[in-house]
PDB file of N, CA and C in Angstrom:
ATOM      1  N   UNK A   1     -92.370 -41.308  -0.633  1.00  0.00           N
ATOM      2  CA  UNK A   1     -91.204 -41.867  -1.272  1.00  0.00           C
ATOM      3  C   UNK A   1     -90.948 -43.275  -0.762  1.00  0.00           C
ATOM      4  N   UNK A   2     -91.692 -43.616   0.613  1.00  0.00           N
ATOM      5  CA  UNK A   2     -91.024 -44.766   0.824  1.00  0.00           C
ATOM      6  C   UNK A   2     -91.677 -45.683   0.187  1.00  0.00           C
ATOM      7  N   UNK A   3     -93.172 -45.488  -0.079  1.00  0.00           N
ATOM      8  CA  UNK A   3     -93.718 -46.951  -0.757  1.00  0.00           C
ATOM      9  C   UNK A   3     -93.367 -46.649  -1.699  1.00  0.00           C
ATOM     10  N   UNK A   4     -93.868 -46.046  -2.667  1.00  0.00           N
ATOM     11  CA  UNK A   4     -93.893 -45.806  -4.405  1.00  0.00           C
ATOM     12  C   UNK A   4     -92.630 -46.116  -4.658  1.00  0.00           C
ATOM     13  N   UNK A   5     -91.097 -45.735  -3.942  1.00  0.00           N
ATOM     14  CA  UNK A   5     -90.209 -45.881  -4.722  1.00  0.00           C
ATOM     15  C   UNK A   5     -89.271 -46.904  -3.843  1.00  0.00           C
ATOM     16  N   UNK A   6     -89.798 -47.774  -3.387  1.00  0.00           N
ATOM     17  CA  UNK A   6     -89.449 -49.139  -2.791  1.00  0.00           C
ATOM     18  C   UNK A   6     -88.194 -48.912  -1.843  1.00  0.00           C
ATOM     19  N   UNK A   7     -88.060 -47.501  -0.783  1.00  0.00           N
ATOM     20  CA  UNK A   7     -87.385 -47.317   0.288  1.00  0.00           C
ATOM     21  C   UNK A   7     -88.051 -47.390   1.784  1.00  0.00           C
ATOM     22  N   UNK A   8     -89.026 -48.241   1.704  1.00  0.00           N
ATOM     23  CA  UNK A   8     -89.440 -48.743   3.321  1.00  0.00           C
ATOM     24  C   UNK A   8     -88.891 -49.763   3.662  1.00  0.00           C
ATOM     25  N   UNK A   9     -87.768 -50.833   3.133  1.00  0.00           N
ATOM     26  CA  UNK A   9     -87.184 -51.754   3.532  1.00  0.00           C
ATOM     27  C   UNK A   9     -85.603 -51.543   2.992  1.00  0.00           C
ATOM     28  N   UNK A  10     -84.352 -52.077   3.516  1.00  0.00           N
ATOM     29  CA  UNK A  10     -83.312 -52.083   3.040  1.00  0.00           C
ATOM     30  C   UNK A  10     -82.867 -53.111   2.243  1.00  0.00           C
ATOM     31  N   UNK A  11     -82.689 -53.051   1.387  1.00  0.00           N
ATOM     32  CA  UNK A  11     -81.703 -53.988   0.510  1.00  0.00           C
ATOM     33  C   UNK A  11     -80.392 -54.728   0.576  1.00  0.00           C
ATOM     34  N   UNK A  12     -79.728 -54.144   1.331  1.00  0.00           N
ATOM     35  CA  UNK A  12     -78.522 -53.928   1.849  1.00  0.00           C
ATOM     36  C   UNK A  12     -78.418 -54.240   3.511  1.00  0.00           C
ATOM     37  N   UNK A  13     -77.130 -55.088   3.694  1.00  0.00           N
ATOM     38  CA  UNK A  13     -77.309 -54.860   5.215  1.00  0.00           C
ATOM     39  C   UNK A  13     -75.504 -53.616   5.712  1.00  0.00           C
ATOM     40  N   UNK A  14     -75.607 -53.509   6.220  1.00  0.00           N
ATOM     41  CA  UNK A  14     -74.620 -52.569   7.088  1.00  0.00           C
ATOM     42  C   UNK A  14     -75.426 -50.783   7.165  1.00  0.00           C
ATOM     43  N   UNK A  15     -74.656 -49.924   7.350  1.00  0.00           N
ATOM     44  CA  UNK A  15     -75.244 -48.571   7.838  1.00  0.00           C
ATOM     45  C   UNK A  15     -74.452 -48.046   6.479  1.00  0.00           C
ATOM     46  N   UNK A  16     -73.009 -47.896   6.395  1.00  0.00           N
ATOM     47  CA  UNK A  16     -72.547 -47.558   4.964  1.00  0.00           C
ATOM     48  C   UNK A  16     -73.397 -47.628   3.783  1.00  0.00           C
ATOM     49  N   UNK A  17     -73.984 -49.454   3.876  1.00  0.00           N
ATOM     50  CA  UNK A  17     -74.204 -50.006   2.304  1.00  0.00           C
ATOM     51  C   UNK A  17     -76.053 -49.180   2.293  1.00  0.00           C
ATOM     52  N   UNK A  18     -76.660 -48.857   3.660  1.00  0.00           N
ATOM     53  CA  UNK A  18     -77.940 -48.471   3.265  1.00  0.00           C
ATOM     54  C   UNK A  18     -77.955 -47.054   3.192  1.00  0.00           C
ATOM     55  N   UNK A  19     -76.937 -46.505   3.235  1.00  0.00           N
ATOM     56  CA  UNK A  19     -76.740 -44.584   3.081  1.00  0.00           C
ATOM     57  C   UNK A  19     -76.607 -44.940   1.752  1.00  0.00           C
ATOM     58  N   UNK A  20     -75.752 -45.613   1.461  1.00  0.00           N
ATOM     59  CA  UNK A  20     -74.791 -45.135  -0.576  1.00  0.00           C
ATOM     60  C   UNK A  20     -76.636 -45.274  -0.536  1.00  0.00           C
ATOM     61  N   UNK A  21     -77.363 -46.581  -0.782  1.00  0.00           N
ATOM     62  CA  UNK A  21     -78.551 -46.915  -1.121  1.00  0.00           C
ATOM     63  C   UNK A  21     -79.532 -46.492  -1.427  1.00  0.00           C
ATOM     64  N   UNK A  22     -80.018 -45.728   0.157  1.00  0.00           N
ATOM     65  CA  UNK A  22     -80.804 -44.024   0.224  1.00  0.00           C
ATOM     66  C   UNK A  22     -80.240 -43.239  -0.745  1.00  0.00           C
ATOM     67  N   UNK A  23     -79.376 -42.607  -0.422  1.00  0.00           N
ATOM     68  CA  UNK A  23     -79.015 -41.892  -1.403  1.00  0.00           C
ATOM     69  C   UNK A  23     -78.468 -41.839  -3.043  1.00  0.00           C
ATOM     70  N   UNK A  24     -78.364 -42.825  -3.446  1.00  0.00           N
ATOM     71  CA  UNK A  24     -79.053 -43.316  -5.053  1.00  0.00           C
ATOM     72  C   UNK A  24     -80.057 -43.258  -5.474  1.00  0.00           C
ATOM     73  N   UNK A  25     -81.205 -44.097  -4.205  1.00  0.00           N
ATOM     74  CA  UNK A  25     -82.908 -43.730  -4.532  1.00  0.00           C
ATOM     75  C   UNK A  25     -83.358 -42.523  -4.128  1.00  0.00           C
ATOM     76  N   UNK A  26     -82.479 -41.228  -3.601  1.00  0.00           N
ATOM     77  CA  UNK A  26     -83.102 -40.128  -3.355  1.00  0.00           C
ATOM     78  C   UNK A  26     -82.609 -38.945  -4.518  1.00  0.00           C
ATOM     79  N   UNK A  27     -81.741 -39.351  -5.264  1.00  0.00           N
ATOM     80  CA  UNK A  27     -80.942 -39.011  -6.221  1.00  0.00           C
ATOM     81  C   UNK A  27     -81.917 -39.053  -7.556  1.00  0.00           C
ATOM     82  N   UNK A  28     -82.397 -40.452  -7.580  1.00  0.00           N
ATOM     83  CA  UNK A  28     -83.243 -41.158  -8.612  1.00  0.00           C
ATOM     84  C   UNK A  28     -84.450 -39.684  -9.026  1.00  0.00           C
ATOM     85  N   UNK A  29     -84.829 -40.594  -7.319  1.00  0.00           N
ATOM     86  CA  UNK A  29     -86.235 -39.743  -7.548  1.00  0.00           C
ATOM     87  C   UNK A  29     -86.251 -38.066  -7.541  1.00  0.00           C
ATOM     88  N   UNK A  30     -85.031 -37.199  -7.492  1.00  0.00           N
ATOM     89  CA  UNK A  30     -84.675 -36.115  -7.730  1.00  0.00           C
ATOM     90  C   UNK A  30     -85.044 -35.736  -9.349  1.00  0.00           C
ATOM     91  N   UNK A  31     -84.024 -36.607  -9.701  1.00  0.00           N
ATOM     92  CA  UNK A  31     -84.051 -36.629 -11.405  1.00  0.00           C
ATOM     93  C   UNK A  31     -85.214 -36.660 -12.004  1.00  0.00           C
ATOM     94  N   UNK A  32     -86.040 -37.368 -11.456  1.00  0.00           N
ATOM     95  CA  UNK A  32     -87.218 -37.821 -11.765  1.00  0.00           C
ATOM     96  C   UNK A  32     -88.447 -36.656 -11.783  1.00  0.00           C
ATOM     97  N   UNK A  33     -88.188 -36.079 -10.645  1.00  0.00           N
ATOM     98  CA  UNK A  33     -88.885 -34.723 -10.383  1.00  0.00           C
ATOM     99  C   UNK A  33     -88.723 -33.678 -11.623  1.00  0.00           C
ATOM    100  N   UNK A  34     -87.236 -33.608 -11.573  1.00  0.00           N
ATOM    101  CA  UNK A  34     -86.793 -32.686 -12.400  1.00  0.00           C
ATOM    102  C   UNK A  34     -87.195 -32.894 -13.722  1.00  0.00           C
ATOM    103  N   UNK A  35     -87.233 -33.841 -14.264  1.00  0.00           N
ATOM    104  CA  UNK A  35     -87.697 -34.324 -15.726  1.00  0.00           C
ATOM    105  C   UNK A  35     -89.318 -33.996 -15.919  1.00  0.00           C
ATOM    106  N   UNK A  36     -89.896 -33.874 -14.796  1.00  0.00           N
ATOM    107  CA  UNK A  36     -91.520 -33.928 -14.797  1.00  0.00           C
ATOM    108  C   UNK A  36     -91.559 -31.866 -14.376  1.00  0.00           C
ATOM    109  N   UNK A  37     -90.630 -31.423 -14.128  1.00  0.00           N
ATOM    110  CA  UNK A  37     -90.928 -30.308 -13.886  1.00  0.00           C
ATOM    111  C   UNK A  37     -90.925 -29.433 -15.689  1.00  0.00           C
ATOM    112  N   UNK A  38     -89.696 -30.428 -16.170  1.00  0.00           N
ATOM    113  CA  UNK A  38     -89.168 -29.839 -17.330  1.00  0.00           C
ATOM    114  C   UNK A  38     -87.886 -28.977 -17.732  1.00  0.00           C
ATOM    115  N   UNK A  39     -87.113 -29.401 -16.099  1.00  0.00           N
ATOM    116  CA  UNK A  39     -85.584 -28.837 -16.404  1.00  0.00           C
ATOM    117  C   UNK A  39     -85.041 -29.754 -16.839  1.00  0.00           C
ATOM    118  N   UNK A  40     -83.865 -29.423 -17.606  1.00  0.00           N
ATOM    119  CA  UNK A  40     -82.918 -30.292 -18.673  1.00  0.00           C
ATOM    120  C   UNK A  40     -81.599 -29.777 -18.252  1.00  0.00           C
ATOM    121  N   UNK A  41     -80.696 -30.394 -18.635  1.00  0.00           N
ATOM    122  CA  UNK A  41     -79.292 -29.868 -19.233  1.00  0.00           C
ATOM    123  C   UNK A  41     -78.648 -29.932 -20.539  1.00  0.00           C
ATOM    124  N   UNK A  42     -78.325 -28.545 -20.972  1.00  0.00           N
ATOM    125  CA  UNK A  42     -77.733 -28.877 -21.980  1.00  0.00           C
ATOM    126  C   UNK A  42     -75.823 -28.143 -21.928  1.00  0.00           C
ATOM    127  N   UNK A  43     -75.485 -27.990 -23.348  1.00  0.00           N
ATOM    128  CA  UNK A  43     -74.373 -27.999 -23.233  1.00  0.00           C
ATOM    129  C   UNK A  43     -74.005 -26.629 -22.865  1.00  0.00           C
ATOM    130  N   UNK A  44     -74.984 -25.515 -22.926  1.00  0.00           N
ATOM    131  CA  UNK A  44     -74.951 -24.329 -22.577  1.00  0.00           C
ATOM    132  C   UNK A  44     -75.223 -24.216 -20.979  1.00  0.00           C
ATOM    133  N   UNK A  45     -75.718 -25.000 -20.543  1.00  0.00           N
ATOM    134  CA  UNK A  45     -76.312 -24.993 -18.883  1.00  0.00           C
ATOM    135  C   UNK A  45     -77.454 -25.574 -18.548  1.00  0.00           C
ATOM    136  N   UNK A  46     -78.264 -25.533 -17.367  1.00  0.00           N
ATOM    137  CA  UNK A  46     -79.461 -25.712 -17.551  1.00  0.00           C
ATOM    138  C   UNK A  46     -80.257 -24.736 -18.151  1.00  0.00           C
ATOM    139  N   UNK A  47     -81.785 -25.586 -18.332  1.00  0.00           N
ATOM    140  CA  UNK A  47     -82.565 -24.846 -19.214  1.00  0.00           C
ATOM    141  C   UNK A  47     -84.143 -25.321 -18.227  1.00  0.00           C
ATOM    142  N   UNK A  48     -85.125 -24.156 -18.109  1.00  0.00           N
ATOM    143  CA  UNK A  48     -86.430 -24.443 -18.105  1.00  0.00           C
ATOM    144  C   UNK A  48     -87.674 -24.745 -18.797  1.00  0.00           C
ATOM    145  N   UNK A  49     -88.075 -25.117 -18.469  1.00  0.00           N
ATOM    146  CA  UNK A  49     -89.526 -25.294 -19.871  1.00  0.00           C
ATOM    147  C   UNK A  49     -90.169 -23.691 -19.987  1.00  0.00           C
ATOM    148  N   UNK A  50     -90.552 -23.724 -20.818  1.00  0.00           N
ATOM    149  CA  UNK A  50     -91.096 -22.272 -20.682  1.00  0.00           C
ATOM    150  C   UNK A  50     -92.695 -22.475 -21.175  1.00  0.00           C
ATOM    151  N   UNK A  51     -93.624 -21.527 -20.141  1.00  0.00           N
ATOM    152  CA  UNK A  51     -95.393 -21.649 -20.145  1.00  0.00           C
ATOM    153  C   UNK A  51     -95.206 -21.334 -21.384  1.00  0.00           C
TER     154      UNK A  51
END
């Protein structure tokens, strides 16, 4: 995660501003997972892909 998704350096300087930071890009790349797994949300709940 740190190279591919450009968290080996901070953007930000203070300890506050590089947590929110991390945790936006760990958020990201959550979503990101999830979309490649094939869970969704809909208005009923989540949903899985099905084999």
């Amino acid at each position: 995660m740190r190279r591919r998704h450009g968290g080996r350096r901070a953007r930000v300087r203070g300890q506050a501003k590089i947590g929110a930071d991390f945790g936006l890009l760990a958020a990201a790349v959550n979503l990101a997972r999830l979309a490649v797994l094939g869970i969704g949300h809909t208005t009923s709940g989540w949903t899985a892909a099905r084999a």
